[in-house]
Protein backbone atom coordinates (compact mmCIF):
# COMPACT_ATOMS: atom_id res chain seq x y z
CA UNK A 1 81.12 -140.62 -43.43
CA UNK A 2 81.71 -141.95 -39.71
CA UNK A 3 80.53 -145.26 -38.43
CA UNK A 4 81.23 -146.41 -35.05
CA UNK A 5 79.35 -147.37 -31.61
CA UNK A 6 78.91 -145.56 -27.88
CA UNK A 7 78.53 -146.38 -24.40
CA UNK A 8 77.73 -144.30 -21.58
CA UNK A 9 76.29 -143.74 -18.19
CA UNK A 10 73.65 -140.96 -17.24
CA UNK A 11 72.01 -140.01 -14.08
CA UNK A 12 68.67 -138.02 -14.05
CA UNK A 13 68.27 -136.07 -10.61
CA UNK A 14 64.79 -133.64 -11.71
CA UNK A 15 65.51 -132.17 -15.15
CA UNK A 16 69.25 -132.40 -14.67
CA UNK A 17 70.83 -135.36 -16.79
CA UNK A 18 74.55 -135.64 -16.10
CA UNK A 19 77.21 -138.53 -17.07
CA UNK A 20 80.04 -139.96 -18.63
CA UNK A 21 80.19 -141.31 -22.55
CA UNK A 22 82.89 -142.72 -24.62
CA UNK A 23 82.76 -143.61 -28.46
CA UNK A 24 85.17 -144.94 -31.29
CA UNK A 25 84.01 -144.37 -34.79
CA UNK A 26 86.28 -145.51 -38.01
CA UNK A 27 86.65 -142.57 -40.00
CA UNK A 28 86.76 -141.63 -43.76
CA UNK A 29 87.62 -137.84 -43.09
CA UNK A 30 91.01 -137.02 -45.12
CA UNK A 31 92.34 -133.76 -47.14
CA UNK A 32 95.45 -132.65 -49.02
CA UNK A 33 97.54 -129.32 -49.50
CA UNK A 34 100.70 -129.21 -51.21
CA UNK A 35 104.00 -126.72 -50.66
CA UNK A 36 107.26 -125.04 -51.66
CA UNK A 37 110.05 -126.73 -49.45
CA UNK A 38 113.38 -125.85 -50.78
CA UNK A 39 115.11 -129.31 -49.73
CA UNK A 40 112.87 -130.85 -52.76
CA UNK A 41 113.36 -130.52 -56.56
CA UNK A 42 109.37 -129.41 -56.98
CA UNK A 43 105.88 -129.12 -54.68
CA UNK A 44 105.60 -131.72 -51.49
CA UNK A 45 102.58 -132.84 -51.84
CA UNK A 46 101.06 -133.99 -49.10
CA UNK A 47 97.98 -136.24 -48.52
CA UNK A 48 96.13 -136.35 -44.97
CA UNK A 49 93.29 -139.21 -43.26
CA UNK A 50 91.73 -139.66 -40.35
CA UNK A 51 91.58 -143.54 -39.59
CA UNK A 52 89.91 -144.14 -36.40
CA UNK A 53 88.70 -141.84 -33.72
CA UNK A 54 87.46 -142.15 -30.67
CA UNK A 55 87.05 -139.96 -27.09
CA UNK A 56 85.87 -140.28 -23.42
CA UNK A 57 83.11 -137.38 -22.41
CA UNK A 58 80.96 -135.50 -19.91
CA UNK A 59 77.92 -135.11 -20.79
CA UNK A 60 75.25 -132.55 -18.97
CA UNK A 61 71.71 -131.38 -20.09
CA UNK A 62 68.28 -130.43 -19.13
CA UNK A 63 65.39 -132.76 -19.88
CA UNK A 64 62.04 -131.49 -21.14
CA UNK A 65 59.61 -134.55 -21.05
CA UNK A 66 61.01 -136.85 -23.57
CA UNK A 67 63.66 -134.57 -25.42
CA UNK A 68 66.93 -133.90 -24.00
CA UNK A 69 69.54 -130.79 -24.72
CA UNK A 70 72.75 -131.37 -23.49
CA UNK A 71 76.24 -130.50 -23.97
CA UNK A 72 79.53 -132.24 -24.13
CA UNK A 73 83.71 -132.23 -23.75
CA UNK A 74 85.88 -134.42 -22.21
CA UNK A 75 89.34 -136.27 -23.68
CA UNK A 76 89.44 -137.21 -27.57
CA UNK A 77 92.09 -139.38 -29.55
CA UNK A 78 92.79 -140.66 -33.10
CA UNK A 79 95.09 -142.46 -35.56
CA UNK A 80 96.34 -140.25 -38.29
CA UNK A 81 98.51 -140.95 -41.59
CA UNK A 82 100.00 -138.84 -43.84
CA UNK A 83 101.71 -139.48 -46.89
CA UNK A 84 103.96 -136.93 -48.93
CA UNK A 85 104.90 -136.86 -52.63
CA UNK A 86 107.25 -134.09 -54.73
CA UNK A 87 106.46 -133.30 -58.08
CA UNK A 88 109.04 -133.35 -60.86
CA UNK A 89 111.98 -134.34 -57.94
CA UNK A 90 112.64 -137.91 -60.12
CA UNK A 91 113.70 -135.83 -63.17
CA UNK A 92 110.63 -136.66 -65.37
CA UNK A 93 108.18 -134.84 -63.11
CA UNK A 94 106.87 -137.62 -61.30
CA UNK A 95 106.58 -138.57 -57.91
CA UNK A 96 109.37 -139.53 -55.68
CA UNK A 97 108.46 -142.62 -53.99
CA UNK A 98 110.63 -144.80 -51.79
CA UNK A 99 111.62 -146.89 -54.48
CA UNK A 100 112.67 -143.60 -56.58
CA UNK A 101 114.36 -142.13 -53.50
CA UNK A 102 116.31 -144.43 -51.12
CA UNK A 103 115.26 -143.18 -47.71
CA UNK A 104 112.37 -140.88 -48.48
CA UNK A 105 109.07 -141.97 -45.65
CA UNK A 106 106.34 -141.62 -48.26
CA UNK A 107 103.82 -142.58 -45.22
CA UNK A 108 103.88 -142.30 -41.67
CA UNK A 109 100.88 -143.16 -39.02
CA UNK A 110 100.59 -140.89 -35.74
CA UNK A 111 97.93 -141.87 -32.57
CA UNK A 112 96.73 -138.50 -31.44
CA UNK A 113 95.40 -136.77 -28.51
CA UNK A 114 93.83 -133.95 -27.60
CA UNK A 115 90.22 -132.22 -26.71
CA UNK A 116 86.73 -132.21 -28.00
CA UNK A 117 83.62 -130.43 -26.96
CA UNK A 118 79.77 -129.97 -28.59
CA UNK A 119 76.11 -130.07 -28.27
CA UNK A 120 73.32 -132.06 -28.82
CA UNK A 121 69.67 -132.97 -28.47
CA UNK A 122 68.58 -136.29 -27.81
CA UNK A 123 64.69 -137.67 -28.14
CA UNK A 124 63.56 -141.01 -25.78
CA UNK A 125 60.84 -142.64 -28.34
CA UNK A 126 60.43 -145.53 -25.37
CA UNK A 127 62.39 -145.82 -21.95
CA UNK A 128 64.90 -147.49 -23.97
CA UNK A 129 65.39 -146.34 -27.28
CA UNK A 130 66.38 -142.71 -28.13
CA UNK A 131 68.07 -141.62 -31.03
CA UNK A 132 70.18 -138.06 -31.05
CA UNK A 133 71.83 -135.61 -33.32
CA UNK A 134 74.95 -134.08 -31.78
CA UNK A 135 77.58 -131.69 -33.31
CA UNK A 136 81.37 -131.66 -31.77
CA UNK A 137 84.55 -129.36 -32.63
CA UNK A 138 87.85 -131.69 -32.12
CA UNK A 139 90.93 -130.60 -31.75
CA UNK A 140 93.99 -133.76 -32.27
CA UNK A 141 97.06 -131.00 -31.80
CA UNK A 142 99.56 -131.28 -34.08
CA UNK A 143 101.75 -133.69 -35.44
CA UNK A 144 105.08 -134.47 -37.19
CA UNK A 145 106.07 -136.15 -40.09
CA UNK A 146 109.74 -136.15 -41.14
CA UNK A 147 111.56 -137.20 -44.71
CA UNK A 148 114.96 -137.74 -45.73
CA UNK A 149 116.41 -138.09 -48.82
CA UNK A 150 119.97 -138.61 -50.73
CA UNK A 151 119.90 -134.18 -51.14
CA UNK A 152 118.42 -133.19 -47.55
CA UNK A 153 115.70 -133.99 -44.56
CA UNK A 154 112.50 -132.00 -44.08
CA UNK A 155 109.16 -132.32 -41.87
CA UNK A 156 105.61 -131.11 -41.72
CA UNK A 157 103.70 -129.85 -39.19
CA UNK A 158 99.61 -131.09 -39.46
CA UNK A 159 97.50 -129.62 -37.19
CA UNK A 160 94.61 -132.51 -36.89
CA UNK A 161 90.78 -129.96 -36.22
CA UNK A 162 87.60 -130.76 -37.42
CA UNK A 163 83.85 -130.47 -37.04
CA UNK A 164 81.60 -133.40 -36.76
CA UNK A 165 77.79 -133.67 -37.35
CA UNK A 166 76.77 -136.88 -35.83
CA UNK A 167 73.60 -139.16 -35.28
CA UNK A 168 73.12 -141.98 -33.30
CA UNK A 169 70.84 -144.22 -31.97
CA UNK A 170 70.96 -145.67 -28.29
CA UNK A 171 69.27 -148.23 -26.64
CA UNK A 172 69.40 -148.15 -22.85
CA UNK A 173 69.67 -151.16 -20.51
């Protein structure tokens, strides 16, 4: 679930609508995945979320009456953190921590940047209020994250993509 707020500009010359948008949501999308690395005693687990996000868009459609179809891309960023964990690496197959291993980053924050691009279809109930339901495809590149411990160093690549369904109401000025 995604909550956040947009502002924008748009400029209506016949049917065309074109303009500029930006948004920032706080985010609750996160995952996991876990793998072999041979600098570890066991698994590296590691555990993945998507804190904020925001980006900065065109925005172009065609206007039918009151309903709008458009389509959208522009510049997209977002604050990432990751933490790792490796199973069994303590001895008593638990979880190395940095208190269990001197040195170890069990969590690391990135600000990433990259591209986004969708569709959508927006409805004008009055001149001023519309509300819209929009899908997007993001893609945050890749980032990463680097460990040491006493026995050895290791990283992880993350490659930050994801699809959005979103809805929104706006209220123009």
């Amino acid at each position: 679930m995604v909550g956040g707020a947009h502002i924008g500009y748009a400029h209506q010359m016949g049917s065309i609508v074109f303009g500029l948008e930006a948004d920032f949501d706080a985010s609750g999308m996160d995952g996991s995945g876990t793998d072999n690395n041979p600098l570890f005693i066991g698994p590296v687990h590691g555990e993945f979320s998507l804190l904020w996000q925001g980006s900065v868009r065109a925005r172009l459609g065609y206007a039918v009456d009151r309903l709008l179809v458009y389509g959208t891309g522009g510049f997209a960023y977002g604050n990432a953190e990751v933490s790792a964990s490796v199973s069994g690496g303590d001895g008593g197959g638990g979880t190395v921590t940095a208190a269990a291993a001197p040195g170890l980053s069990a969590s690391e924050e990135n600000i990433l940047t990259g591209w986004t691009v969708g569709a959508g279809v927006e409805y004008a109930f009055t001149d001023a209020l519309s509300a819209r339901l929009e899908y997007r495809y993001t893609d945050l590149g890749e980032a990463t994250y680097s460990a040491t411990t006493g026995i050895g160093a290791g990283s992880a690549k993350f490659g930050v993509t994801y699809s959005q369904v979103l809805a929104g109401i706006s209220y123009r000025f």
